[in-house]
N, C-alpha and C. Protein backbone atom coordinates (compact mmCIF):
# COMPACT_ATOMS: atom_id res chain seq x y z
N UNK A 1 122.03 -0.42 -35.89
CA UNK A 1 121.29 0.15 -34.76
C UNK A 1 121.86 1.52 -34.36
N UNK A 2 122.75 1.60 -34.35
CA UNK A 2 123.59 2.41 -33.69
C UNK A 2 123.72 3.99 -34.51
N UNK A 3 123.75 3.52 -36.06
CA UNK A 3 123.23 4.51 -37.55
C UNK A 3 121.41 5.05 -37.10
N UNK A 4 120.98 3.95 -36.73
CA UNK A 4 119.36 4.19 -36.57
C UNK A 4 119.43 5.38 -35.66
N UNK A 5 120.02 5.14 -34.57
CA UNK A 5 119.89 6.06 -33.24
C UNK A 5 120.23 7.59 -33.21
N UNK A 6 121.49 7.55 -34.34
CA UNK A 6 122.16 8.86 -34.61
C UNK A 6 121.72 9.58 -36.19
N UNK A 7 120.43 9.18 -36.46
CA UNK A 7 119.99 9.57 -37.75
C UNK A 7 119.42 10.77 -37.54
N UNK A 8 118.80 11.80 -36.25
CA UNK A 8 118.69 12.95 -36.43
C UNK A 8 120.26 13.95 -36.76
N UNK A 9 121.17 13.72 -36.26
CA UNK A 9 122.18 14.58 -36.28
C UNK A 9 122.91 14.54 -37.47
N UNK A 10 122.80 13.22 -38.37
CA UNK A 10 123.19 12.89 -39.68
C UNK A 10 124.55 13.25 -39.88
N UNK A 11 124.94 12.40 -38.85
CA UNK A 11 126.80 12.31 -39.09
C UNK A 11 127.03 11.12 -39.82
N UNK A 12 127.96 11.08 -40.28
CA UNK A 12 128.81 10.15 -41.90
C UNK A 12 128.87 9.15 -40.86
N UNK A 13 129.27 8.19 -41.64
CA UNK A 13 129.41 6.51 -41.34
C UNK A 13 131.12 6.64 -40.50
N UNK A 14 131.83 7.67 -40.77
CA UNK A 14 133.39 7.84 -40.50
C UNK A 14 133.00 7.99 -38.52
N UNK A 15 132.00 9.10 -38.82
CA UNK A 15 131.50 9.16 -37.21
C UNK A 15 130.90 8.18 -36.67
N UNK A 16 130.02 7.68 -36.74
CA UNK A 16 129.74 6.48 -36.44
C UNK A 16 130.67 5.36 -35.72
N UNK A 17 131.58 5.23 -36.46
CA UNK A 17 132.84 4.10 -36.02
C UNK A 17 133.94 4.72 -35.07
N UNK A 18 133.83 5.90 -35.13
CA UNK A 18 134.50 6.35 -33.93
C UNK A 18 133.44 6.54 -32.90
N UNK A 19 132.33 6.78 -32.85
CA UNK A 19 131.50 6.79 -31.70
C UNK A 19 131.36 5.05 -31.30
N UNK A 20 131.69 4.23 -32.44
CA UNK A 20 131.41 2.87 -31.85
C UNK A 20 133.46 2.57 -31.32
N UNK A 21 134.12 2.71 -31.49
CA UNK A 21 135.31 2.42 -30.97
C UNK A 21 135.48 3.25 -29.79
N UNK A 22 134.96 4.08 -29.32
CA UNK A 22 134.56 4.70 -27.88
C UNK A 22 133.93 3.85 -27.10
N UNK A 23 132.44 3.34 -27.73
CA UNK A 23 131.58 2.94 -26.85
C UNK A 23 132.49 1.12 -26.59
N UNK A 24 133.30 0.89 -27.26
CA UNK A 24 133.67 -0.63 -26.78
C UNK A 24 134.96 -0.55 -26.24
N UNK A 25 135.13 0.67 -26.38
CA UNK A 25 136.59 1.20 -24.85
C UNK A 25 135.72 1.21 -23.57
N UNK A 26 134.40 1.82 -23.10
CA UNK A 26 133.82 2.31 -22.64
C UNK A 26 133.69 0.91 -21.89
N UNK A 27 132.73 0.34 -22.73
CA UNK A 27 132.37 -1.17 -22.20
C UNK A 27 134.03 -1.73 -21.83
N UNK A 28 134.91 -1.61 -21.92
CA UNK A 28 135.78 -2.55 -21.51
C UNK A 28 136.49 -1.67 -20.69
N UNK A 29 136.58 -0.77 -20.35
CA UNK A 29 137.16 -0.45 -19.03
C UNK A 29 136.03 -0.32 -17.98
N UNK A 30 134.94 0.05 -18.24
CA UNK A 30 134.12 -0.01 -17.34
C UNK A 30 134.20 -1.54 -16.28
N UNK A 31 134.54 -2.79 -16.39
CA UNK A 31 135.21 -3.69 -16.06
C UNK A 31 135.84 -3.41 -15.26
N UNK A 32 136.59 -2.47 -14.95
CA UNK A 32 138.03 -2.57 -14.32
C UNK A 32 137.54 -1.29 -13.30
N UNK A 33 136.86 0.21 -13.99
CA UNK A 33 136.74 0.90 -13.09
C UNK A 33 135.12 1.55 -13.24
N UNK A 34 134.43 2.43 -12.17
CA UNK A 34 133.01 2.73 -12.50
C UNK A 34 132.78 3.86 -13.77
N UNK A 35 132.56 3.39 -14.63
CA UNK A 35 132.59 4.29 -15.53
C UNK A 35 131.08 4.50 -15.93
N UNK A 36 130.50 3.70 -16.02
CA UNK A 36 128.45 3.77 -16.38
C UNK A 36 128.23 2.43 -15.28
N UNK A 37 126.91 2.64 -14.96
CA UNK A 37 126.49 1.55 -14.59
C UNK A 37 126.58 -0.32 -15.11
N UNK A 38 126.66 -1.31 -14.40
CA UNK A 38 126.59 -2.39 -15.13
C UNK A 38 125.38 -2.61 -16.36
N UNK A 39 124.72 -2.35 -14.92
CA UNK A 39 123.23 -2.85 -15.87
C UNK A 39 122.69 -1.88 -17.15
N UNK A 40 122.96 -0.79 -17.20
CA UNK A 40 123.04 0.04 -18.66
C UNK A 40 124.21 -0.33 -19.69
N UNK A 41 124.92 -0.98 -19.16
CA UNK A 41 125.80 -1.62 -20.21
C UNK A 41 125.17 -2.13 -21.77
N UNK A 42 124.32 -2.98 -21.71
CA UNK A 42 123.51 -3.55 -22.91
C UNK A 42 122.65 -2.61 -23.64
N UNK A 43 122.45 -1.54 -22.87
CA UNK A 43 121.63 -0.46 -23.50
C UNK A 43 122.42 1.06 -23.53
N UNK A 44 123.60 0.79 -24.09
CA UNK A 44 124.94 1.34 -23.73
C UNK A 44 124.64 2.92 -25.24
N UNK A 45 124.08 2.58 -26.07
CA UNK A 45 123.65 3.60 -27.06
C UNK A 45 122.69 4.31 -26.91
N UNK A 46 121.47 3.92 -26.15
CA UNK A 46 120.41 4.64 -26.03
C UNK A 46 120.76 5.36 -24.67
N UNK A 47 121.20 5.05 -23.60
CA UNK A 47 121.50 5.51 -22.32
C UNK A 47 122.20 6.56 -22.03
N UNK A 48 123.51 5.99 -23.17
CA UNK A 48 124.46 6.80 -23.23
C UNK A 48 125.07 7.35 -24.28
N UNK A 49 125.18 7.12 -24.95
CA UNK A 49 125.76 7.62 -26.14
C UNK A 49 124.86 8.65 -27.41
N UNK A 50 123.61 8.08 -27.12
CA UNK A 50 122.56 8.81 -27.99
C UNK A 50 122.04 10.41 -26.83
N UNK A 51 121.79 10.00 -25.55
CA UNK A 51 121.52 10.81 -24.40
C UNK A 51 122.77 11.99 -24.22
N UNK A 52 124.04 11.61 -24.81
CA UNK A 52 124.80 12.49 -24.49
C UNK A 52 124.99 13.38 -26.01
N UNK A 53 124.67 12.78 -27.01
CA UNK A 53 125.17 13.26 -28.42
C UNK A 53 124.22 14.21 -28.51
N UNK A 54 122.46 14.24 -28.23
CA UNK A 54 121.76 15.02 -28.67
C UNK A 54 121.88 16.81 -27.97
N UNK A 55 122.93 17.07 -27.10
CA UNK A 55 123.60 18.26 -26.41
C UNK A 55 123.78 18.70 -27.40
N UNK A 56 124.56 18.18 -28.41
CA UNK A 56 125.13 18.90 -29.37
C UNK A 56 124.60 19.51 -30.16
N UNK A 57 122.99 19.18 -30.63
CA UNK A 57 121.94 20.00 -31.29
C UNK A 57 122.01 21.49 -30.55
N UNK A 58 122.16 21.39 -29.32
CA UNK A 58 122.24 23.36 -28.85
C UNK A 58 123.24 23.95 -29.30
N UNK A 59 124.35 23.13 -29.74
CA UNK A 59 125.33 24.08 -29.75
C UNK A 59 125.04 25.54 -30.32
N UNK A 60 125.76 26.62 -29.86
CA UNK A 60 125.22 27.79 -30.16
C UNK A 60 126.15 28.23 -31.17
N UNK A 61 125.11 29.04 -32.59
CA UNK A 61 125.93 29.23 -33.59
C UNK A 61 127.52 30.01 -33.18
N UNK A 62 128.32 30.30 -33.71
CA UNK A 62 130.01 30.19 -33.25
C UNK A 62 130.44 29.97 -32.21
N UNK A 63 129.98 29.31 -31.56
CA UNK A 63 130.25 29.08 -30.37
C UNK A 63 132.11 28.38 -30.29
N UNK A 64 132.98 28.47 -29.74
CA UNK A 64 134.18 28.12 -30.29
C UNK A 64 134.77 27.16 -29.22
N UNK A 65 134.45 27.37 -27.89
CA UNK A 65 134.83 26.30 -27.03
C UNK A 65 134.01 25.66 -26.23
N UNK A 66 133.76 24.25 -25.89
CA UNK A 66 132.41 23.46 -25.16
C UNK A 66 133.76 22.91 -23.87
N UNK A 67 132.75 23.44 -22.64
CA UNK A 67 133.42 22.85 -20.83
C UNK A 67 132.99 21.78 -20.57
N UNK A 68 133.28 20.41 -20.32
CA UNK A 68 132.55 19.36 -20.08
C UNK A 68 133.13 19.05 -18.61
N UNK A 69 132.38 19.61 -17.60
CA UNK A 69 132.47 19.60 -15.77
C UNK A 69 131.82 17.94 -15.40
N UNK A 70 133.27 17.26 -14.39
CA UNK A 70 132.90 15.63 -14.29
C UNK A 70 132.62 15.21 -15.20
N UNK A 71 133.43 14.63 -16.51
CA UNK A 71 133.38 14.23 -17.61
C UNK A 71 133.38 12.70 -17.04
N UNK A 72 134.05 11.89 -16.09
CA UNK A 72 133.78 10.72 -16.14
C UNK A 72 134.34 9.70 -17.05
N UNK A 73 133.29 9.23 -17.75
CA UNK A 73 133.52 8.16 -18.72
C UNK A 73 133.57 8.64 -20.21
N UNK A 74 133.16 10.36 -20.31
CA UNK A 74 133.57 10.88 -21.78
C UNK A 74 131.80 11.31 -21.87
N UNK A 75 130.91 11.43 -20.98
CA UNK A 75 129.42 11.88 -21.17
C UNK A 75 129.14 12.78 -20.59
N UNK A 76 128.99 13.68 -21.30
CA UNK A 76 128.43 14.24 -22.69
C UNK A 76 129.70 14.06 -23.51
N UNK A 77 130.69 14.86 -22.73
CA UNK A 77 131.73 15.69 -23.59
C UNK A 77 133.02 15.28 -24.72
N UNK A 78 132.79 13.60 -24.64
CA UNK A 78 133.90 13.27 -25.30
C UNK A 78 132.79 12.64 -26.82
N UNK A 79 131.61 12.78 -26.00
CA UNK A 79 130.36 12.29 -27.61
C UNK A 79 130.77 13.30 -28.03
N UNK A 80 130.29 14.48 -27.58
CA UNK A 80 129.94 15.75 -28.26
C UNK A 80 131.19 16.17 -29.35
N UNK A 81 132.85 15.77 -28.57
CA UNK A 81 134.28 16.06 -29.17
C UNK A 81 134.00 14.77 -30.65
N UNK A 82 133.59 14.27 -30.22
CA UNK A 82 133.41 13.00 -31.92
C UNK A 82 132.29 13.89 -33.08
N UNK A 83 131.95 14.18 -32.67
CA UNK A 83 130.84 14.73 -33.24
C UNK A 83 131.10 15.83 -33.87
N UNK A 84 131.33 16.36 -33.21
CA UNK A 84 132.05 17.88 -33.46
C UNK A 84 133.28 17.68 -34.45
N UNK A 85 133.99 16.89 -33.90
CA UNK A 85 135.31 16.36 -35.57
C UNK A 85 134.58 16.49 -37.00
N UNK A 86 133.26 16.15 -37.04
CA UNK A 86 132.87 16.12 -38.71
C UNK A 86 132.12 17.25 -38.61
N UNK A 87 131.45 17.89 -37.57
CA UNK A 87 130.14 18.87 -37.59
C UNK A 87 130.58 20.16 -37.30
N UNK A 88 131.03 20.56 -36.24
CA UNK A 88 131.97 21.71 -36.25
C UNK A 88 133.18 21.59 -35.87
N UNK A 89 134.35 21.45 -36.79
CA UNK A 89 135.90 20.94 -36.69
C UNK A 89 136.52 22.05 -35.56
N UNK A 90 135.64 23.57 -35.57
CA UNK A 90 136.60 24.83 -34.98
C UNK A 90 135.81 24.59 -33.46
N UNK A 91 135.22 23.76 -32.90
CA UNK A 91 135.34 23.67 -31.64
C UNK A 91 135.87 22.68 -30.89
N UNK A 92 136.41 23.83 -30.05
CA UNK A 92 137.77 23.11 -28.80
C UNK A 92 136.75 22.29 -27.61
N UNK A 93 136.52 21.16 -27.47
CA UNK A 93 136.16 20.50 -26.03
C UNK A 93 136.99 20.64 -25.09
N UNK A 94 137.37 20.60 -24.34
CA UNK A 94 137.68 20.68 -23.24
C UNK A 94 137.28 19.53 -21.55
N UNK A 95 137.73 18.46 -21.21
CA UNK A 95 137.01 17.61 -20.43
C UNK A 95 137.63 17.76 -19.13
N UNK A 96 136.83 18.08 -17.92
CA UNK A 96 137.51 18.30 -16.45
C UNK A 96 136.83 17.00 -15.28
N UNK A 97 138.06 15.74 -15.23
CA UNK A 97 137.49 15.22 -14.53
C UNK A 97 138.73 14.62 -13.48
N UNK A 98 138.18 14.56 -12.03
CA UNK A 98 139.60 15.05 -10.84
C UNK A 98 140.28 13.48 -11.02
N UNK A 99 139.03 12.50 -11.07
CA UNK A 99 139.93 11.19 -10.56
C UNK A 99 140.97 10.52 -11.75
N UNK A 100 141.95 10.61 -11.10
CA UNK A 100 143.21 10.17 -12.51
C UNK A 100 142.81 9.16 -13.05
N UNK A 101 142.30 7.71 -13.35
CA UNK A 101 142.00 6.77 -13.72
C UNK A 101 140.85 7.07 -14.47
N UNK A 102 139.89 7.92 -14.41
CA UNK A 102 138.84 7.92 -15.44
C UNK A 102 139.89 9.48 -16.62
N UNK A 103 140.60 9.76 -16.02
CA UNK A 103 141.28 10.60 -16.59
C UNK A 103 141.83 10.47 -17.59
N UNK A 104 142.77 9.33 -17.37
CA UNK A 104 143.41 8.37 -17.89
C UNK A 104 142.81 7.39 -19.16
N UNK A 105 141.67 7.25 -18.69
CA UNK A 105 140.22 6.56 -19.76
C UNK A 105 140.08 7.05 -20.59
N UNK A 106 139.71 9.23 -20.34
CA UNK A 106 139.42 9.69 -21.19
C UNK A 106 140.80 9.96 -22.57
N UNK A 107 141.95 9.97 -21.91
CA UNK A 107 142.93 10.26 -22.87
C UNK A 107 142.65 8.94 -24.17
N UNK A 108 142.78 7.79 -23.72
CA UNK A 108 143.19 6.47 -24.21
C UNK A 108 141.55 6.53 -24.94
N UNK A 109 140.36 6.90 -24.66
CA UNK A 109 139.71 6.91 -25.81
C UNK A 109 139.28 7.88 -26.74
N UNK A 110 140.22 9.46 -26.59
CA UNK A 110 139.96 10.15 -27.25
C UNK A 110 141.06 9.52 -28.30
N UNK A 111 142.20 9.19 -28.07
CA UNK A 111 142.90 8.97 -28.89
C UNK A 111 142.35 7.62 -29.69
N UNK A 112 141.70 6.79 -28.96
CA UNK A 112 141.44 5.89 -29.92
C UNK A 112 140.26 6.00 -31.24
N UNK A 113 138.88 7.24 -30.66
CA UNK A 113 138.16 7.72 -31.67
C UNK A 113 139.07 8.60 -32.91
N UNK A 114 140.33 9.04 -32.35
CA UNK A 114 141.28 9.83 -33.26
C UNK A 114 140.77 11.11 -33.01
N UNK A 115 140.00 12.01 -31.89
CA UNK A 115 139.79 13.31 -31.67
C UNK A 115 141.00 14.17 -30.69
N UNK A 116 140.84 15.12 -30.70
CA UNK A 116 141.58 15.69 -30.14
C UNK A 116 141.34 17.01 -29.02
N UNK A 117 141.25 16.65 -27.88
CA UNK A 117 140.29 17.30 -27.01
C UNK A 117 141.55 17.90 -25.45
N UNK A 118 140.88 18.44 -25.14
CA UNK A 118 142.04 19.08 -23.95
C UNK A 118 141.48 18.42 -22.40
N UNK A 119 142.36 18.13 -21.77
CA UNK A 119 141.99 16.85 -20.21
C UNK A 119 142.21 17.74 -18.88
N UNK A 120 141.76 18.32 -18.39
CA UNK A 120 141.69 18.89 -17.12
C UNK A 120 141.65 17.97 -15.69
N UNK A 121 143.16 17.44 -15.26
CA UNK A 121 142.61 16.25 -14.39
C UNK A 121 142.68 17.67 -13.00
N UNK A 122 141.00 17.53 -12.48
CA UNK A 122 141.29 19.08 -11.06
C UNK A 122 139.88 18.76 -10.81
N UNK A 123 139.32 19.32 -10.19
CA UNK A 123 137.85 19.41 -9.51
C UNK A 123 137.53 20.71 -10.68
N UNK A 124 136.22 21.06 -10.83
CA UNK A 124 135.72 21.81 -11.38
C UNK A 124 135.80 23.42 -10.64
N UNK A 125 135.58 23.42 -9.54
CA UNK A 125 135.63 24.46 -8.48
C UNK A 125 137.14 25.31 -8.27
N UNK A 126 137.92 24.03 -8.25
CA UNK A 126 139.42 24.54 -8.08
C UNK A 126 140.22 25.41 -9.61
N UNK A 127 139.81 24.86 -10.74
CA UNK A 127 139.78 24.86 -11.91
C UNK A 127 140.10 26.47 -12.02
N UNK A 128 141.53 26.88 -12.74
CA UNK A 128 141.03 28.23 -12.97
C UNK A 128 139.87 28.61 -13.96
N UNK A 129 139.29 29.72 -13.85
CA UNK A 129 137.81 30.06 -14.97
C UNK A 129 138.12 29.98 -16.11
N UNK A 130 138.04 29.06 -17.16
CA UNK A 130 137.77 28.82 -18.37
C UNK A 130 137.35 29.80 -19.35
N UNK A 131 136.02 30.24 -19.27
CA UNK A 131 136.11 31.74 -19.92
C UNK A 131 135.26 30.51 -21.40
N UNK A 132 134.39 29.81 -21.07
CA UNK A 132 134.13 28.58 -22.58
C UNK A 132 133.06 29.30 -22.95
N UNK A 133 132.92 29.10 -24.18
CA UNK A 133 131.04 29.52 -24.95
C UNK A 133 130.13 28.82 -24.21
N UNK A 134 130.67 26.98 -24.16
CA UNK A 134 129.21 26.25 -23.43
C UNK A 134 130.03 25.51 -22.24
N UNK A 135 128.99 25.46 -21.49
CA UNK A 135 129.37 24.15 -20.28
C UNK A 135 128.81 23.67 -20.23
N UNK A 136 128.74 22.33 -19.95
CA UNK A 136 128.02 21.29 -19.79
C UNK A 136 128.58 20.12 -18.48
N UNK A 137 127.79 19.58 -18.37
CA UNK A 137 127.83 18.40 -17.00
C UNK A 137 126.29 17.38 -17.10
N UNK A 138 126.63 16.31 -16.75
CA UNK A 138 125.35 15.18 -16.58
C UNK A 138 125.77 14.35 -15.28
N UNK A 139 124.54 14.84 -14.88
CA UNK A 139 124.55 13.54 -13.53
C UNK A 139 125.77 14.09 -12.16
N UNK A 140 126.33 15.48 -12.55
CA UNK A 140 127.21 16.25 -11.51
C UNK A 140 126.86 16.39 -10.31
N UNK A 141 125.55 16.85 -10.03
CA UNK A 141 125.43 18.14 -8.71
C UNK A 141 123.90 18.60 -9.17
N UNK A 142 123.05 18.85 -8.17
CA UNK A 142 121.88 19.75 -8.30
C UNK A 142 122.23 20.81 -9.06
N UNK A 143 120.92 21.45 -9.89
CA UNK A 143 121.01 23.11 -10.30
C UNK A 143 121.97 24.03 -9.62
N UNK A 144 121.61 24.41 -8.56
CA UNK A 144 121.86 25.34 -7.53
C UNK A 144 123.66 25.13 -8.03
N UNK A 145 123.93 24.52 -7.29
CA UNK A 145 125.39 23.83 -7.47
C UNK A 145 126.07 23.89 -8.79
N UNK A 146 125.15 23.17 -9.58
CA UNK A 146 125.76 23.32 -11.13
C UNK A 146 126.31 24.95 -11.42
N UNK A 147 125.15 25.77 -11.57
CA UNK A 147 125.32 27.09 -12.15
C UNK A 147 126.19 27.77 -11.42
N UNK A 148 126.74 27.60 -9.70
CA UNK A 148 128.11 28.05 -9.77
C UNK A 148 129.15 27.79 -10.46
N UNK A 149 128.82 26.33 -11.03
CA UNK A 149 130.54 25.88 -11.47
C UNK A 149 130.31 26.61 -12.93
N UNK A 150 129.00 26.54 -13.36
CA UNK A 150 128.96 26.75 -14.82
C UNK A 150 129.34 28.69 -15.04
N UNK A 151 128.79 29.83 -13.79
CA UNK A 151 129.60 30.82 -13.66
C UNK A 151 130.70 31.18 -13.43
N UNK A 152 131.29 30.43 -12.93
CA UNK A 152 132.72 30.32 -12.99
C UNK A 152 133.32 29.98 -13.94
N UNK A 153 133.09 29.55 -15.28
CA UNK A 153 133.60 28.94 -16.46
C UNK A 153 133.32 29.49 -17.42
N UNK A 154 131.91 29.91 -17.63
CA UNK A 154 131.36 30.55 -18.96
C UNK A 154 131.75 32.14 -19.39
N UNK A 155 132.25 32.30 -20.29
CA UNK A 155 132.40 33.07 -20.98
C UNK A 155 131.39 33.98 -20.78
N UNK A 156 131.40 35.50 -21.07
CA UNK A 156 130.13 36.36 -21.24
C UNK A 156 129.22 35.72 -22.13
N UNK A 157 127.67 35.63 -22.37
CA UNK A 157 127.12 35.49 -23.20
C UNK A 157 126.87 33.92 -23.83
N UNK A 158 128.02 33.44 -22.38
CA UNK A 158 127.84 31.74 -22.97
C UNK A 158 126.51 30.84 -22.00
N UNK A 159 126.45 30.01 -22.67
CA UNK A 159 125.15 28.80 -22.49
C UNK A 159 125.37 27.65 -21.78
N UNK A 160 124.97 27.21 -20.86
CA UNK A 160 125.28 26.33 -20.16
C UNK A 160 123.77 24.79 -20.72
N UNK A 161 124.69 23.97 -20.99
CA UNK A 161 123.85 23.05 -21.77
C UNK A 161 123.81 21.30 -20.27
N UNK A 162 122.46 21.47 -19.87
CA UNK A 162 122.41 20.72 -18.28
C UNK A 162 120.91 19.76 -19.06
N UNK A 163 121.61 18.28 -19.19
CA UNK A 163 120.47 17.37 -18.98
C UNK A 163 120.12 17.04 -17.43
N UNK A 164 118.90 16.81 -17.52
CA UNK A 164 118.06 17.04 -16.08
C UNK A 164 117.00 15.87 -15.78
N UNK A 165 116.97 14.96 -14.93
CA UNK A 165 115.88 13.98 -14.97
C UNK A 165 114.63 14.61 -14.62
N UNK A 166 113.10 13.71 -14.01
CA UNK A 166 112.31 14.04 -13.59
C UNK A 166 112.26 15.24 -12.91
N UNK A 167 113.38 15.61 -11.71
CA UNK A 167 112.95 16.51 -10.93
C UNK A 167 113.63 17.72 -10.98
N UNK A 168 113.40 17.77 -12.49
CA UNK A 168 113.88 19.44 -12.96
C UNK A 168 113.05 20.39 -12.39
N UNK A 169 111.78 20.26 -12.60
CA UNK A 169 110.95 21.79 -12.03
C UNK A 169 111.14 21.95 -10.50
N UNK A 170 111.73 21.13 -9.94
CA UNK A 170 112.00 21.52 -8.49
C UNK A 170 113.00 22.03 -8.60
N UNK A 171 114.33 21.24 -9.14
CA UNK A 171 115.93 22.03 -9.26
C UNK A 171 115.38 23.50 -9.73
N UNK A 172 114.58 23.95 -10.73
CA UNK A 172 115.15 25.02 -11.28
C UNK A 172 114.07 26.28 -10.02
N UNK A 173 113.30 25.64 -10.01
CA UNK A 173 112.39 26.47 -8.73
C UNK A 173 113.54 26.69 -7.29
N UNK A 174 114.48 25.81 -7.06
CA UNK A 174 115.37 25.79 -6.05
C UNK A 174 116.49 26.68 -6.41
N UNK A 175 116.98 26.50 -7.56
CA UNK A 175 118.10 27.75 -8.32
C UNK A 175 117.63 28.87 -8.60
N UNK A 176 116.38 29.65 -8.87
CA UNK A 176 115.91 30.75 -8.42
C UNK A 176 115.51 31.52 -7.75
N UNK A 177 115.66 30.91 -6.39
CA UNK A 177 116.54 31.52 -5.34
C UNK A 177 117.53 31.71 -5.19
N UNK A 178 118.80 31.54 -5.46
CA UNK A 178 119.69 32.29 -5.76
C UNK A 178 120.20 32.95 -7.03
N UNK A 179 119.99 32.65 -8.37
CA UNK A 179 119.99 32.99 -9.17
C UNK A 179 119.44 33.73 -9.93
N UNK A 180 119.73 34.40 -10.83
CA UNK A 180 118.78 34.77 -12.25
C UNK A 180 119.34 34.07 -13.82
N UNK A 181 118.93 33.82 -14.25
CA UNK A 181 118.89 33.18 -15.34
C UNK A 181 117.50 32.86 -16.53
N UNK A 182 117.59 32.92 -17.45
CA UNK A 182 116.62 32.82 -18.69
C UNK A 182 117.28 31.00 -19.03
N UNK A 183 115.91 30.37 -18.61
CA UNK A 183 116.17 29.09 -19.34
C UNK A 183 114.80 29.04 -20.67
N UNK A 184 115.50 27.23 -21.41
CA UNK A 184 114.83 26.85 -22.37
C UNK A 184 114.55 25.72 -22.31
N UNK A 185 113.74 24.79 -21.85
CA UNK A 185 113.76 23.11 -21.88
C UNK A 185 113.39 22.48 -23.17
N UNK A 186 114.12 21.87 -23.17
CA UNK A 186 113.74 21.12 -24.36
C UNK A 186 113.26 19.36 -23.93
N UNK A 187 113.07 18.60 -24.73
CA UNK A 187 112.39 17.36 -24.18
C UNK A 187 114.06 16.11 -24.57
N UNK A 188 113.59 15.12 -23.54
CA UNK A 188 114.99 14.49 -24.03
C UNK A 188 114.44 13.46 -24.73
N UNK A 189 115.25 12.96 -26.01
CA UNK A 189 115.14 12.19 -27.22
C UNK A 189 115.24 10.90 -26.61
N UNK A 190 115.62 10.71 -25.36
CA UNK A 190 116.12 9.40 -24.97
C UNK A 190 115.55 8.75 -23.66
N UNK A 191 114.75 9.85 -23.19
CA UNK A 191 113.78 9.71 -21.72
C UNK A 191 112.81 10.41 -21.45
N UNK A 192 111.83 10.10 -21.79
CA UNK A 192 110.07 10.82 -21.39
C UNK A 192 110.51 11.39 -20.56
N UNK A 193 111.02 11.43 -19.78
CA UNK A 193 110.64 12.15 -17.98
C UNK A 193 111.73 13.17 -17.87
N UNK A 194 112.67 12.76 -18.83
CA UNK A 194 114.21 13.78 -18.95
C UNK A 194 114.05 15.44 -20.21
N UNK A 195 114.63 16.26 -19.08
CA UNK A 195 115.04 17.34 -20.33
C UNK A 195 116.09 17.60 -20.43
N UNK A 196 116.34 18.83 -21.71
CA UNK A 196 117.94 19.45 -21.20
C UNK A 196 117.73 20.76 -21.25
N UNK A 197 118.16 21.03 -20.22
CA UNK A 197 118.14 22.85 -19.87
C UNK A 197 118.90 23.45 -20.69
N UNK A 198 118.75 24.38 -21.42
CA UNK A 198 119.73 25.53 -22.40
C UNK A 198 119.61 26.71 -21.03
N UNK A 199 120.48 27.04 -20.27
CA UNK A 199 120.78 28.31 -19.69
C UNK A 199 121.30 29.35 -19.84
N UNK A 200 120.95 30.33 -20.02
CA UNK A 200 121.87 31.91 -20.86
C UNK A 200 121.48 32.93 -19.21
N UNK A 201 121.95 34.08 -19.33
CA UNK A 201 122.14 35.05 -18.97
C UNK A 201 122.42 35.22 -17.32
N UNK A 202 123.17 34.23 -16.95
CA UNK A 202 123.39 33.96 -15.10
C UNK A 202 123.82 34.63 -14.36
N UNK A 203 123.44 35.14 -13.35
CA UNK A 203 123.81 35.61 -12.34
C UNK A 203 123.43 35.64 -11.13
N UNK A 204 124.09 35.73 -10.00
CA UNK A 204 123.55 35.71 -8.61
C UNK A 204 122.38 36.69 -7.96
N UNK A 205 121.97 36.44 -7.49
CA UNK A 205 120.40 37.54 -7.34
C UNK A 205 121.53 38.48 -5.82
């Protein structure tokens, strides 16, 4: 099932088993602390793991370092760091998430997929500026909100990669008031009603 789900991105069977020795860290600390919802638990690949992997289709050609703001339970940014081990080896992830215990999560299952990713335990805001090709965040903060943290982080010329539920055309109608920015939506592989925003060229109006 799990081969079925990840057959657009056509990563080796090696990836695979590290995306599945994540997802049953995932499921078993989630137990102990909030890491995904209960009830998405059983639908723990399509929800999550497939919803966070397909980010990685934007990656932008050389792009060399990906920001993952409230990383949480490792979604997007610790899929995207598995992924990236067989697909592009020369990018650095990077995961910023404040509460020590999911912090702590993320170390113990990067090491257990065998990736190697950098842990920012700080708030995103406090964070000195990163300076990354991409940023990314799911389920963080409204638009408005997001694209400060994501200006504060991105590199010149870098892309801010934002899955978005139903009420994207309001967020982004609400962030252009303060902003300027050139977006791209794309449709999400994993939710009719979901997109993911590709954002380039930001700035404050």
């Amino acid at each position: 099932m799990s081969e079925q789900l990840l057959a657009g991105l056509n990563v080796s069977r090696e990836t695979v088993v590290r995306l599945e020795a994540y997802a049953d860290l995932l499921r078993k600390w989630t137990r102990a602390i909030n890491l995904i919802s209960a009830k998405t638990a059983d639908s723990l690949w399509e929800r999550h793991i497939m919803d966070s992997a397909q980010l990685f289709l934007l990656l932008p050609p050389g792009a060399r370092t990906w920001l993952d703001l409230g990383s949480g339970g490792g979604l997007p940014g610790l899929v995207v760091a598995i992924i990236a081990h067989e697909k592009a080896p020369d990018l650095h992830v990077t995961l910023v998430e404040s509460d020590a215990r999911k912090a702590a999560f993320l170390r113990t299952a990067a090491k257990g997929a065998g990736v190697d990713v950098g842990i920012e335990v700080a708030r995103a805001e406090s964070l000195s500026p990163m300076a990354a090709d991409v940023v990314s965040a799911r389920a963080l903060a409204p638009l408005p909100d997001l694209l400060g943290l994501a200006e504060r982080h991105l590199a010149p010329g870098g892309r801010a990669i934002l899955p978005k539920g139903r009420n994207y055309a309001n967020e982004i109608a609400a962030a252009l008031e303060t902003w300027r920015f050139s977006v791209q939506k794309y449709p999400s592989r994993t939710d009719p009603d979901s997109v993911i925003l590709s954002i380039e060229g930001l700035s404050r109006v």
